[in-house]
Protein backbone atom coordinates (compact mmCIF):
# COMPACT_ATOMS: atom_id res chain seq x y z
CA UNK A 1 -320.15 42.95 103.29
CA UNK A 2 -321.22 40.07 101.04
CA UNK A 3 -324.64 39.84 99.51
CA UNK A 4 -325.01 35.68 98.93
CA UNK A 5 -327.92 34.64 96.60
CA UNK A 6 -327.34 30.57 97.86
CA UNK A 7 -325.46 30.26 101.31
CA UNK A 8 -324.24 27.19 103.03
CA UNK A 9 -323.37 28.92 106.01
CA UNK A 10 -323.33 25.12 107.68
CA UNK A 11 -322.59 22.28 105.56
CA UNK A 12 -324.37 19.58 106.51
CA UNK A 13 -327.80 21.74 106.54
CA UNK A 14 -329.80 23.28 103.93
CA UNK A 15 -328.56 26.78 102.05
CA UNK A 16 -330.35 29.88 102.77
CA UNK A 17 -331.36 31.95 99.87
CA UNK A 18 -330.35 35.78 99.75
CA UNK A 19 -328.12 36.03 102.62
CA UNK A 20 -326.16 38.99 104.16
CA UNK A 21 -322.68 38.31 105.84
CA UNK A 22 -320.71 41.46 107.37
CA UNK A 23 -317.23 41.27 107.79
CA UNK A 24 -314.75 43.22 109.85
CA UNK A 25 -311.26 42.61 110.78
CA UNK A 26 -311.32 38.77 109.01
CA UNK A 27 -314.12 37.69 111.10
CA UNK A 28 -318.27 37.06 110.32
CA UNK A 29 -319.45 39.90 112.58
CA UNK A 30 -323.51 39.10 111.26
CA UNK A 31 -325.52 36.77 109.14
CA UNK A 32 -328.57 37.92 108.47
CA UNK A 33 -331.57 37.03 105.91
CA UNK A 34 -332.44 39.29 103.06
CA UNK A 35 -329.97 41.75 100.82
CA UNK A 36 -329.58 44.47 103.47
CA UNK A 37 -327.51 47.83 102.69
CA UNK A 38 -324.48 48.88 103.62
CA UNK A 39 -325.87 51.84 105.60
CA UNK A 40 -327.61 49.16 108.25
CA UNK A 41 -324.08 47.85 109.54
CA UNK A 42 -321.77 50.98 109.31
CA UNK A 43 -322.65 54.50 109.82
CA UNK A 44 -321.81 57.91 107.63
CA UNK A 45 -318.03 58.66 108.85
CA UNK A 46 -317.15 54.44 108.28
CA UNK A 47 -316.17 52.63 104.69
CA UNK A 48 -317.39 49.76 103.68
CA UNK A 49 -317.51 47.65 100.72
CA UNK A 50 -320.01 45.37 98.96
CA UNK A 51 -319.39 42.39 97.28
CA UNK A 52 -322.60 41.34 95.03
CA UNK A 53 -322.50 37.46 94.97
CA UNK A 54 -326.00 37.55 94.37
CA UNK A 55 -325.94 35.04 91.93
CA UNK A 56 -323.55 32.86 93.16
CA UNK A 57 -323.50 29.96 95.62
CA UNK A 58 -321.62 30.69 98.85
CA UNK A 59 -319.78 28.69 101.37
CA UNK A 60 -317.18 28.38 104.01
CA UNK A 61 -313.33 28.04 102.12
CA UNK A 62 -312.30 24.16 101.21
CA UNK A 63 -309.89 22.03 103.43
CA UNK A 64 -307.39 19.93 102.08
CA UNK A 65 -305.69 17.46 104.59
CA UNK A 66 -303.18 15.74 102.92
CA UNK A 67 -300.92 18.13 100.08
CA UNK A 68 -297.20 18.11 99.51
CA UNK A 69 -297.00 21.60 98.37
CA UNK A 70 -293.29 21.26 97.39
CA UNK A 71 -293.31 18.82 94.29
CA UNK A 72 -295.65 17.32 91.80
CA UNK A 73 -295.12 13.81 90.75
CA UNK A 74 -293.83 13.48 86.94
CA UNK A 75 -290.95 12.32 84.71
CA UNK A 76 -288.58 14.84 86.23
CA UNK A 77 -288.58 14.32 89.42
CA UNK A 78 -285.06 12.05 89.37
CA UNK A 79 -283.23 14.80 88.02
CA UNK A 80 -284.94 17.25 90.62
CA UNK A 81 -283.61 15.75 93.51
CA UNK A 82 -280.03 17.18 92.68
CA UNK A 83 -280.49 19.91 90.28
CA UNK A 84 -283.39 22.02 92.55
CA UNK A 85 -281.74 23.40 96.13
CA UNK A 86 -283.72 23.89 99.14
CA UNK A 87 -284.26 27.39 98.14
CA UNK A 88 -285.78 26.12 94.29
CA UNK A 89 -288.00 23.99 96.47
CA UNK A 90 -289.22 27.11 98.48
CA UNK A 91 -290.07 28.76 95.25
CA UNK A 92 -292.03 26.05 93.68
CA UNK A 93 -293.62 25.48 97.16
CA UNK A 94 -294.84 29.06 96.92
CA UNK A 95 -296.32 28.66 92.86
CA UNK A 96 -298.02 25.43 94.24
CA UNK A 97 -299.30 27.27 97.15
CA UNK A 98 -301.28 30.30 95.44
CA UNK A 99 -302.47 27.94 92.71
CA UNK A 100 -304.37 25.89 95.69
CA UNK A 101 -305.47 28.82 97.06
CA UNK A 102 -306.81 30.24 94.26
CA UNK A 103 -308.74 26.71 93.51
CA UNK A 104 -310.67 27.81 96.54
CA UNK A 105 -308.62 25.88 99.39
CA UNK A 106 -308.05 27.72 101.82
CA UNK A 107 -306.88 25.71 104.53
CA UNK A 108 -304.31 22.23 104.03
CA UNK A 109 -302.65 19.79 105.80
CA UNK A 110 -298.83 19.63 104.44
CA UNK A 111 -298.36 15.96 104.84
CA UNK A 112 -294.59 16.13 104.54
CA UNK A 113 -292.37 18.38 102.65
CA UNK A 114 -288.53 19.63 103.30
CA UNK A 115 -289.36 20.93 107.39
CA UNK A 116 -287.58 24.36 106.76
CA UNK A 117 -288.93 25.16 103.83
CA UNK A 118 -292.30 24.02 104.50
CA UNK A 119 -292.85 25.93 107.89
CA UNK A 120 -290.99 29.37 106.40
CA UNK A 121 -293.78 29.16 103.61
CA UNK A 122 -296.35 28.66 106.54
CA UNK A 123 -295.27 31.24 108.04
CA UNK A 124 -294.92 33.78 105.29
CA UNK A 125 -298.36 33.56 104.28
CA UNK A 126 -299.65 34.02 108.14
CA UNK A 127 -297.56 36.91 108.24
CA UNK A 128 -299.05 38.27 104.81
CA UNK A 129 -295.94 38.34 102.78
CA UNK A 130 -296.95 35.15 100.44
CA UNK A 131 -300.39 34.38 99.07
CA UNK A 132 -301.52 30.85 99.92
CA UNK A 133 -303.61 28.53 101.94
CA UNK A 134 -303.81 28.28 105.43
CA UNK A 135 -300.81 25.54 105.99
CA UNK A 136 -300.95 22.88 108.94
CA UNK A 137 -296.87 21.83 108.36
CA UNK A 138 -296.13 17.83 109.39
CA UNK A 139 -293.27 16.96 110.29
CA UNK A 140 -292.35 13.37 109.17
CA UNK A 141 -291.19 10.39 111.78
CA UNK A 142 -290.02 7.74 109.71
CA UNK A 143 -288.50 3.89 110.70
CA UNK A 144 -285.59 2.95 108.62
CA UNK A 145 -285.88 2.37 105.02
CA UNK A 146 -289.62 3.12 105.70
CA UNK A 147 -291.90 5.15 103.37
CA UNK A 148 -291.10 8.57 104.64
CA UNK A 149 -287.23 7.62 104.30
CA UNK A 150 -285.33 7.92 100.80
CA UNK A 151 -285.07 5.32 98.39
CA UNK A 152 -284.34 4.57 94.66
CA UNK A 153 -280.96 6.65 94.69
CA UNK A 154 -277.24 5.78 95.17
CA UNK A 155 -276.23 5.11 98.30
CA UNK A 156 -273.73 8.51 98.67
CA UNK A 157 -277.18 10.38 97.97
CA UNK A 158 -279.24 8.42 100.50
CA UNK A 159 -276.87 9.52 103.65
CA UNK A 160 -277.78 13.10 102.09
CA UNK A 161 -281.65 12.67 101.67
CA UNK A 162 -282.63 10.41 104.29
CA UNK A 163 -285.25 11.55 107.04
CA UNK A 164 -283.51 13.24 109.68
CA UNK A 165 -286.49 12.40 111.92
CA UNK A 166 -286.11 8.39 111.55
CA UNK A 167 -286.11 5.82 114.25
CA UNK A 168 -285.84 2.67 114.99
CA UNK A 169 -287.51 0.78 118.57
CA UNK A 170 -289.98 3.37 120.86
CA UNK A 171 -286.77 5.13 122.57
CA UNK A 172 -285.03 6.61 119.57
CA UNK A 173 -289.06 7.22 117.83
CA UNK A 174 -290.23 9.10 121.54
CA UNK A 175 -286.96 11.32 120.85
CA UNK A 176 -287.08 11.86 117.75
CA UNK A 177 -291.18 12.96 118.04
CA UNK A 178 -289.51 15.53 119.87
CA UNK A 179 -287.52 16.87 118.04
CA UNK A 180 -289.82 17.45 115.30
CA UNK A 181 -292.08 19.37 117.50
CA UNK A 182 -289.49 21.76 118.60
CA UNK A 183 -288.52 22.67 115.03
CA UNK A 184 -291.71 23.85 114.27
CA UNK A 185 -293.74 20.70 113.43
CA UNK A 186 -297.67 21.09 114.05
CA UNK A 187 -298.28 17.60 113.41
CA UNK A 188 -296.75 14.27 112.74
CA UNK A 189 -296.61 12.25 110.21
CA UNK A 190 -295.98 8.39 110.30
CA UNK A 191 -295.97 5.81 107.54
CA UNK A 192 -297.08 2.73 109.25
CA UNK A 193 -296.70 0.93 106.16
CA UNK A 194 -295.23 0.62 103.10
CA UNK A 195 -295.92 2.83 100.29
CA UNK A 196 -296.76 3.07 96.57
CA UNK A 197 -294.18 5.73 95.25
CA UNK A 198 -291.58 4.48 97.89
CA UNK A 199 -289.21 2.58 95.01
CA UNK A 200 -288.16 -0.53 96.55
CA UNK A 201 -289.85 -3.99 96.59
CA UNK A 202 -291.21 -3.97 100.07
CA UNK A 203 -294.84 -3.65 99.24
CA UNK A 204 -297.27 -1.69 101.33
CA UNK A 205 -297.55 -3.75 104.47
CA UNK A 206 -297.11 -3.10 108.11
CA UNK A 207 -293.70 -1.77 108.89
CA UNK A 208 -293.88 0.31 111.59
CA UNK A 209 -294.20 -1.62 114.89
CA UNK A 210 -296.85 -1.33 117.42
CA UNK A 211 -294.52 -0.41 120.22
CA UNK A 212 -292.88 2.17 117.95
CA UNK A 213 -296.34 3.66 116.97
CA UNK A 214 -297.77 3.88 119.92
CA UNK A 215 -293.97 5.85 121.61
CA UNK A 216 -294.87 8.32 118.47
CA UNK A 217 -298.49 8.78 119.03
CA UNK A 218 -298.24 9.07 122.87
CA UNK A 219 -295.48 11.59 122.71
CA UNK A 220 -297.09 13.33 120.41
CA UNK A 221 -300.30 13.67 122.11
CA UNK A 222 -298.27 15.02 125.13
CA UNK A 223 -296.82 17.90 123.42
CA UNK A 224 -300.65 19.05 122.01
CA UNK A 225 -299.89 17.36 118.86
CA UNK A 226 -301.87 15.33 116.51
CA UNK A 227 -300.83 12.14 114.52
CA UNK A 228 -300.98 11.44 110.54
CA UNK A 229 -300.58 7.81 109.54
CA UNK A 230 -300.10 6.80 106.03
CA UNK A 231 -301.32 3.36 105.76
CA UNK A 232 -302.63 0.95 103.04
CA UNK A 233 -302.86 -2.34 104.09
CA UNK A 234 -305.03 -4.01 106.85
CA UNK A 235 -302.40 -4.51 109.59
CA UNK A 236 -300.84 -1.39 109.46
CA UNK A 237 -304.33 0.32 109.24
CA UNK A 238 -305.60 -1.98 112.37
CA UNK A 239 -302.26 -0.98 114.19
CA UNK A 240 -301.96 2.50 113.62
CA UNK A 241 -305.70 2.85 115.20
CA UNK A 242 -304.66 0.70 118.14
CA UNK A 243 -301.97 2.96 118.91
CA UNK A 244 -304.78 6.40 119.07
CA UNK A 245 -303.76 8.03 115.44
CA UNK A 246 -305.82 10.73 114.54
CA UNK A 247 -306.27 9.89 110.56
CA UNK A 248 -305.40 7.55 108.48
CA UNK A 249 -304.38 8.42 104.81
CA UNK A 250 -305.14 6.14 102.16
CA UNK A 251 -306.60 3.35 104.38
CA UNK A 252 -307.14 1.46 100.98
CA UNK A 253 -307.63 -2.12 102.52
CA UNK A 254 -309.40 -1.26 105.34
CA UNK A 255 -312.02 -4.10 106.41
CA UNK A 256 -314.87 -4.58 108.72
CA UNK A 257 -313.00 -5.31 111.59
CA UNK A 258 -310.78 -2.11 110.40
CA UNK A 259 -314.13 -0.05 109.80
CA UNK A 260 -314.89 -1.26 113.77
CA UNK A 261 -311.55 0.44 115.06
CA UNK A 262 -312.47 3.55 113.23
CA UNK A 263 -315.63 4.07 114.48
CA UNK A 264 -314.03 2.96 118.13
CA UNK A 265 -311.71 5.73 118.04
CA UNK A 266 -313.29 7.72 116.09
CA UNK A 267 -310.39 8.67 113.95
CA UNK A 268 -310.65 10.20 110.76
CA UNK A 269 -309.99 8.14 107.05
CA UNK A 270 -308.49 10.39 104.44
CA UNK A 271 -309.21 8.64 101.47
CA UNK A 272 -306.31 10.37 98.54
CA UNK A 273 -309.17 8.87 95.94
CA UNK A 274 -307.26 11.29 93.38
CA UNK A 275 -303.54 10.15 94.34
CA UNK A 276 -305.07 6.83 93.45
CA UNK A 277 -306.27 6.99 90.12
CA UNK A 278 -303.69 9.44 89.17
CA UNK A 279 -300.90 7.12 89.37
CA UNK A 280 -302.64 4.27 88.12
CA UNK A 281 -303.20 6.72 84.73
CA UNK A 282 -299.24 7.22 84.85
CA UNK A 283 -298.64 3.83 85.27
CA UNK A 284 -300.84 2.79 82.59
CA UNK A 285 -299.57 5.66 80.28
CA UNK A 286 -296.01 6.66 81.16
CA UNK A 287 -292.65 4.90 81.63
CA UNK A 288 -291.03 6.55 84.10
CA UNK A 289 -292.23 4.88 87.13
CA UNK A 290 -289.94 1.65 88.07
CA UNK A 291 -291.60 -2.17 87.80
CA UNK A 292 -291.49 -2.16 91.31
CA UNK A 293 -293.80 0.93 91.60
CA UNK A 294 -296.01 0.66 88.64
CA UNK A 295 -296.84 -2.35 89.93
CA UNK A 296 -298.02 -1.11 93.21
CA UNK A 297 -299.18 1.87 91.72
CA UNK A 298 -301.62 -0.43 89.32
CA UNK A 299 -303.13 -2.77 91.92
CA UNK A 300 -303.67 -0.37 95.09
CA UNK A 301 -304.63 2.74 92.78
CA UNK A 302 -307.60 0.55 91.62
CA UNK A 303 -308.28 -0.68 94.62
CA UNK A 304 -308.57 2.63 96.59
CA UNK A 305 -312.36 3.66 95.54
CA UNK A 306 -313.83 0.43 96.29
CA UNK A 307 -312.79 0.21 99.77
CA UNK A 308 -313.29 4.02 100.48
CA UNK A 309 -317.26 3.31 99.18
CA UNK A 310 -317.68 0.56 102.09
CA UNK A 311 -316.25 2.87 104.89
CA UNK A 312 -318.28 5.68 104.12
CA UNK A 313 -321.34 3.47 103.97
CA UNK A 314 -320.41 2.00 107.23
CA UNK A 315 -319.92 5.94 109.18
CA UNK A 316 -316.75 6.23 109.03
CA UNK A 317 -315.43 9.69 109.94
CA UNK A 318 -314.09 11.13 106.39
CA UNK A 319 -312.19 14.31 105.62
CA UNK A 320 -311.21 15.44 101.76
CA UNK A 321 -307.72 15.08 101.14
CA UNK A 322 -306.17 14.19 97.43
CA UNK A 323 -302.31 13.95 97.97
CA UNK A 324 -301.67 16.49 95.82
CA UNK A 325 -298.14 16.47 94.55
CA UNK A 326 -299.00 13.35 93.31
CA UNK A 327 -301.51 14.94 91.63
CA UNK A 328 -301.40 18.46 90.17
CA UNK A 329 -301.78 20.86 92.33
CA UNK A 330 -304.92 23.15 91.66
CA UNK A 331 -306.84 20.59 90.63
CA UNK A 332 -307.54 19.57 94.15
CA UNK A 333 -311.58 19.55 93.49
CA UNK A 334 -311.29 16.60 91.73
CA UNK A 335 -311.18 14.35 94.86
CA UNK A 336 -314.61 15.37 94.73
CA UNK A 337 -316.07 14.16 91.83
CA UNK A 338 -314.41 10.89 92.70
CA UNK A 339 -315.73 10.26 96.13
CA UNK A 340 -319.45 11.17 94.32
CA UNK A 341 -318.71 8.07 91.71
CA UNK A 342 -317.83 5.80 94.94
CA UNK A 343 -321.47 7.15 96.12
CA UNK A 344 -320.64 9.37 98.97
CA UNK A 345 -323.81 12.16 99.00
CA UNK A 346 -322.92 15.63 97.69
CA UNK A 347 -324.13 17.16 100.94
CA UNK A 348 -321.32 15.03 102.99
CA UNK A 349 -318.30 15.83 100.44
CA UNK A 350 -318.88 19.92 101.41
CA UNK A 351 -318.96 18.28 104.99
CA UNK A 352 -315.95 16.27 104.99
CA UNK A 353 -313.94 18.98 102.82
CA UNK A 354 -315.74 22.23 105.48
CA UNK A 355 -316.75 20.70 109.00
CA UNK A 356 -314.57 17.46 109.60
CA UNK A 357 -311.36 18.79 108.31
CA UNK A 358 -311.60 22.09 110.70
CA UNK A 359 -312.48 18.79 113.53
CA UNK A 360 -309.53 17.45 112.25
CA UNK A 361 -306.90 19.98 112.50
CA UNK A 362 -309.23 21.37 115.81
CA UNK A 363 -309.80 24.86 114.69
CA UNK A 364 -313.51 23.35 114.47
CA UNK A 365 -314.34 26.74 116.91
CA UNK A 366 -312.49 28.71 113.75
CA UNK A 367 -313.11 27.51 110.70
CA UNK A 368 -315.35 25.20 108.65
CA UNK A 369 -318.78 27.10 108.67
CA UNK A 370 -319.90 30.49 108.09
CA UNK A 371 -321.07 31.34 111.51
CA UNK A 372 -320.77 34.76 113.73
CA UNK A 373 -317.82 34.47 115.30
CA UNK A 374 -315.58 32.67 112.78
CA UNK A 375 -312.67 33.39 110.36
CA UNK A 376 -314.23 34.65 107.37
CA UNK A 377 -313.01 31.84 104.86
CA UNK A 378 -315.54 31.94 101.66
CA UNK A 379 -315.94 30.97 98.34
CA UNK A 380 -318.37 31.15 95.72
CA UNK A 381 -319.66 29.09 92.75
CA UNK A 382 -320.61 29.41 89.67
CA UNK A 383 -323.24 26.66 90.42
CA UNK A 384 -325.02 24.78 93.36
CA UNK A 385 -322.63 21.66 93.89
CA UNK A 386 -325.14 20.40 96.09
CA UNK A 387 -327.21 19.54 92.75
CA UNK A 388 -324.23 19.33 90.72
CA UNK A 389 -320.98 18.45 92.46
CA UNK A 390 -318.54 19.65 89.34
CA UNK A 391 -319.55 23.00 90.59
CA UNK A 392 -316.26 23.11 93.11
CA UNK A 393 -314.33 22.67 89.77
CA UNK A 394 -314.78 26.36 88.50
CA UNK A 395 -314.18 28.91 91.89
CA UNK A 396 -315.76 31.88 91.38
CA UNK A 397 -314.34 33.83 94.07
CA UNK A 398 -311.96 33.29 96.74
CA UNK A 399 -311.37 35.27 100.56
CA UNK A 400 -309.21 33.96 103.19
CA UNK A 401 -309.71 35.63 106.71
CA UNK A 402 -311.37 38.51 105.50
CA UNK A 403 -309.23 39.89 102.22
CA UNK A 404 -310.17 39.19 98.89
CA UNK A 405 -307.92 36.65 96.40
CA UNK A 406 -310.21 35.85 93.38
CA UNK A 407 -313.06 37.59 92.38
């Protein structure tokens, strides 16, 4: 039982003041107004225990819809990609994983990591034998030589690392969409263009075709899944949309006629505000990154914010995702404080990080509110980020379907 001095039991509505949530077997058995005891909810013979957040500001756990729990971007990385095996990754994957848990996520979108690794880590922590977020594990589809494909390496090591899931024409995409799903994949992910970390001159244009695209989506769509795209500039955006996606990530030159598609098919942008000026600090103060991707890194970084700020304005559907990997993982609230700069309302960042990202992965019946009925995912704050939007930055106290992380 949790006594809540502020709860936001819906984002998206106004907190209640001195709250009472009961909890039993990970579920929100009753929310009810005023500090009641335990002896109202349990009777002589039962145990129970109270958790005084009477002082603190309560709310349904944070989403995350785009992390790669596996790496973080850095100097290192190079030598990474031969000295760390599949099982190092695994390791790292689960450090990465409690530290975003423990920052208050509680539920993210892996948007790409090694597929073996990635769904054994999901599964561990469903099973209770690793403490982390919620994951929802993509599986990657990439074209040839295409973001989600390996680059920047010699060519012995690109027969190793390239995507095992690439394609090239709607035939070999269709069957390869398959394949992914029957490993374990609970999403896919597509790159319909270019990308900044991919290290090759190509740019970030369209490179995915709309035949291809639309195979992927389609199939996926058939087998119950839903569809990622990464996509930065307008054509690969407009395309991606065309073909039904479900989110775009990035979406970073997005323009009206873009912002129309959106609202058509009501997908949802994902804006990565913090990938963005993340690697535009690296590339302005490190020298690791190649010209080819410093470049990029410089001009679509700064343009990321800017764009985001007109499709919010416009009603476009938004969920919080930051890319983390790129950035540090843990620091995941940060996304936050840069989507309040671009002048999105602190009331719709706890919506878009709570509500739209449980619509998103459609556990919206589940998760995203602090309703009877639902997984008990909560956190509390130190302060009301509803007045002061730093607030998510320092997370008081952490549970995850009922059992206690941080506190």
């Amino acid at each position: 039982m949790i006594h809540a001095g502020k709860l936001l039991a819906v984002p998206g509505k106004a907190p209640l003041a001195q709250q009472t949530l009961v909890i039993k077997d990970g579920r929100i058995t009753h929310v009810e107004a005023g500090f009641r005891p335990v002896s109202h909810y349990v009777t002589a013979s039962e145990q129970a225990q109270l958790i005084d957040l009477s002082s603190r500001f309560v709310m349904p756990g944070l989403m995350d819809m785009h992390v790669h729990l596996q790496s973080e971007l850095g100097p290192n990385n190079d030598r990474d990609t031969v000295k760390l095996s599949n099982e190092d990754l695994a390791m790292q994957s689960v450090f990465f994983a409690k530290k975003t848990l423990l920052a208050g996520f509680t539920t993210v979108r892996d948007l790409l990591s090694e597929p073996e690794q990635i769904y054994a880590l999901r599964d561990g922590i469903n099973k209770g034998w690793i403490d982390g977020p919620r994951i929802i594990a993509a599986a990657g589809v990439s074209v040839t030589g295409g973001h989600l494909d390996a680059d920047g390496m010699a060519h012995k090591l690109l027969e190793i690392k390239s995507i095992k899931t690439r394609c090239d024409g709607p035939y070999e995409c269709r069957k390869v969409t398959r394949k992914a799903i029957k490993y374990g994949a609970d999403l896919i992910k597509i790159a319909s263009t270019g990308g900044v970390l991919s290290d090759t001159n190509t740019g970030t244009g369209q490179q995915m075709t709309q035949d291809e695209l639309k195979e992927i989506v389609d199939t996926a769509h058939s087998l119950g899944k839903k569809v990622a795209s990464h996509a930065h500039a307008k054509a690969g955006i407009d395309a991606a949309l065309m073909a039904g996606v479900d989110s775009i990530e990035h979406g970073s030159y997005a323009d009206k006629g873009t912002i129309k598609l959106f609202k058509k098919t009501g997908a949802y942008l994902v804006p990565t505000l913090l990938a963005g000026a993340t690697v535009v600090e690296m590339a302005n103060s490190t020298d690791f990154m190649s010209p080819a991707v410093r470049a990029k890194a410089i001009r679509v970084g700064a343009d990321m914010q800017h764009n985001f700020k007109a499709a919010y304005e416009a009603g476009v559907n938004i969920a919080f995702g930051t890319d983390s990997g790129v950035s540090r993982h843990g620091t995941n609230a940060q996304e936050a404080i840069l989507m309040h700069q671009a002048g999105m309302s602190n009331s719709d960042i706890l919506t878009s990080a709570t509500v739209n990202g449980a619509d998103l992965i459609g556990m919206g019946d589940s998760l995203g509110t602090l309703e009877v009925g639902k997984i008990a995912d909560i956190i509390a704050l130190e302060m009301n980020p509803l007045e002061q939007i730093e607030a998510l930055l320092d997370v008081a106290f952490v549970m995850k379907q009922g059992k206690i992380y941080k506190q």
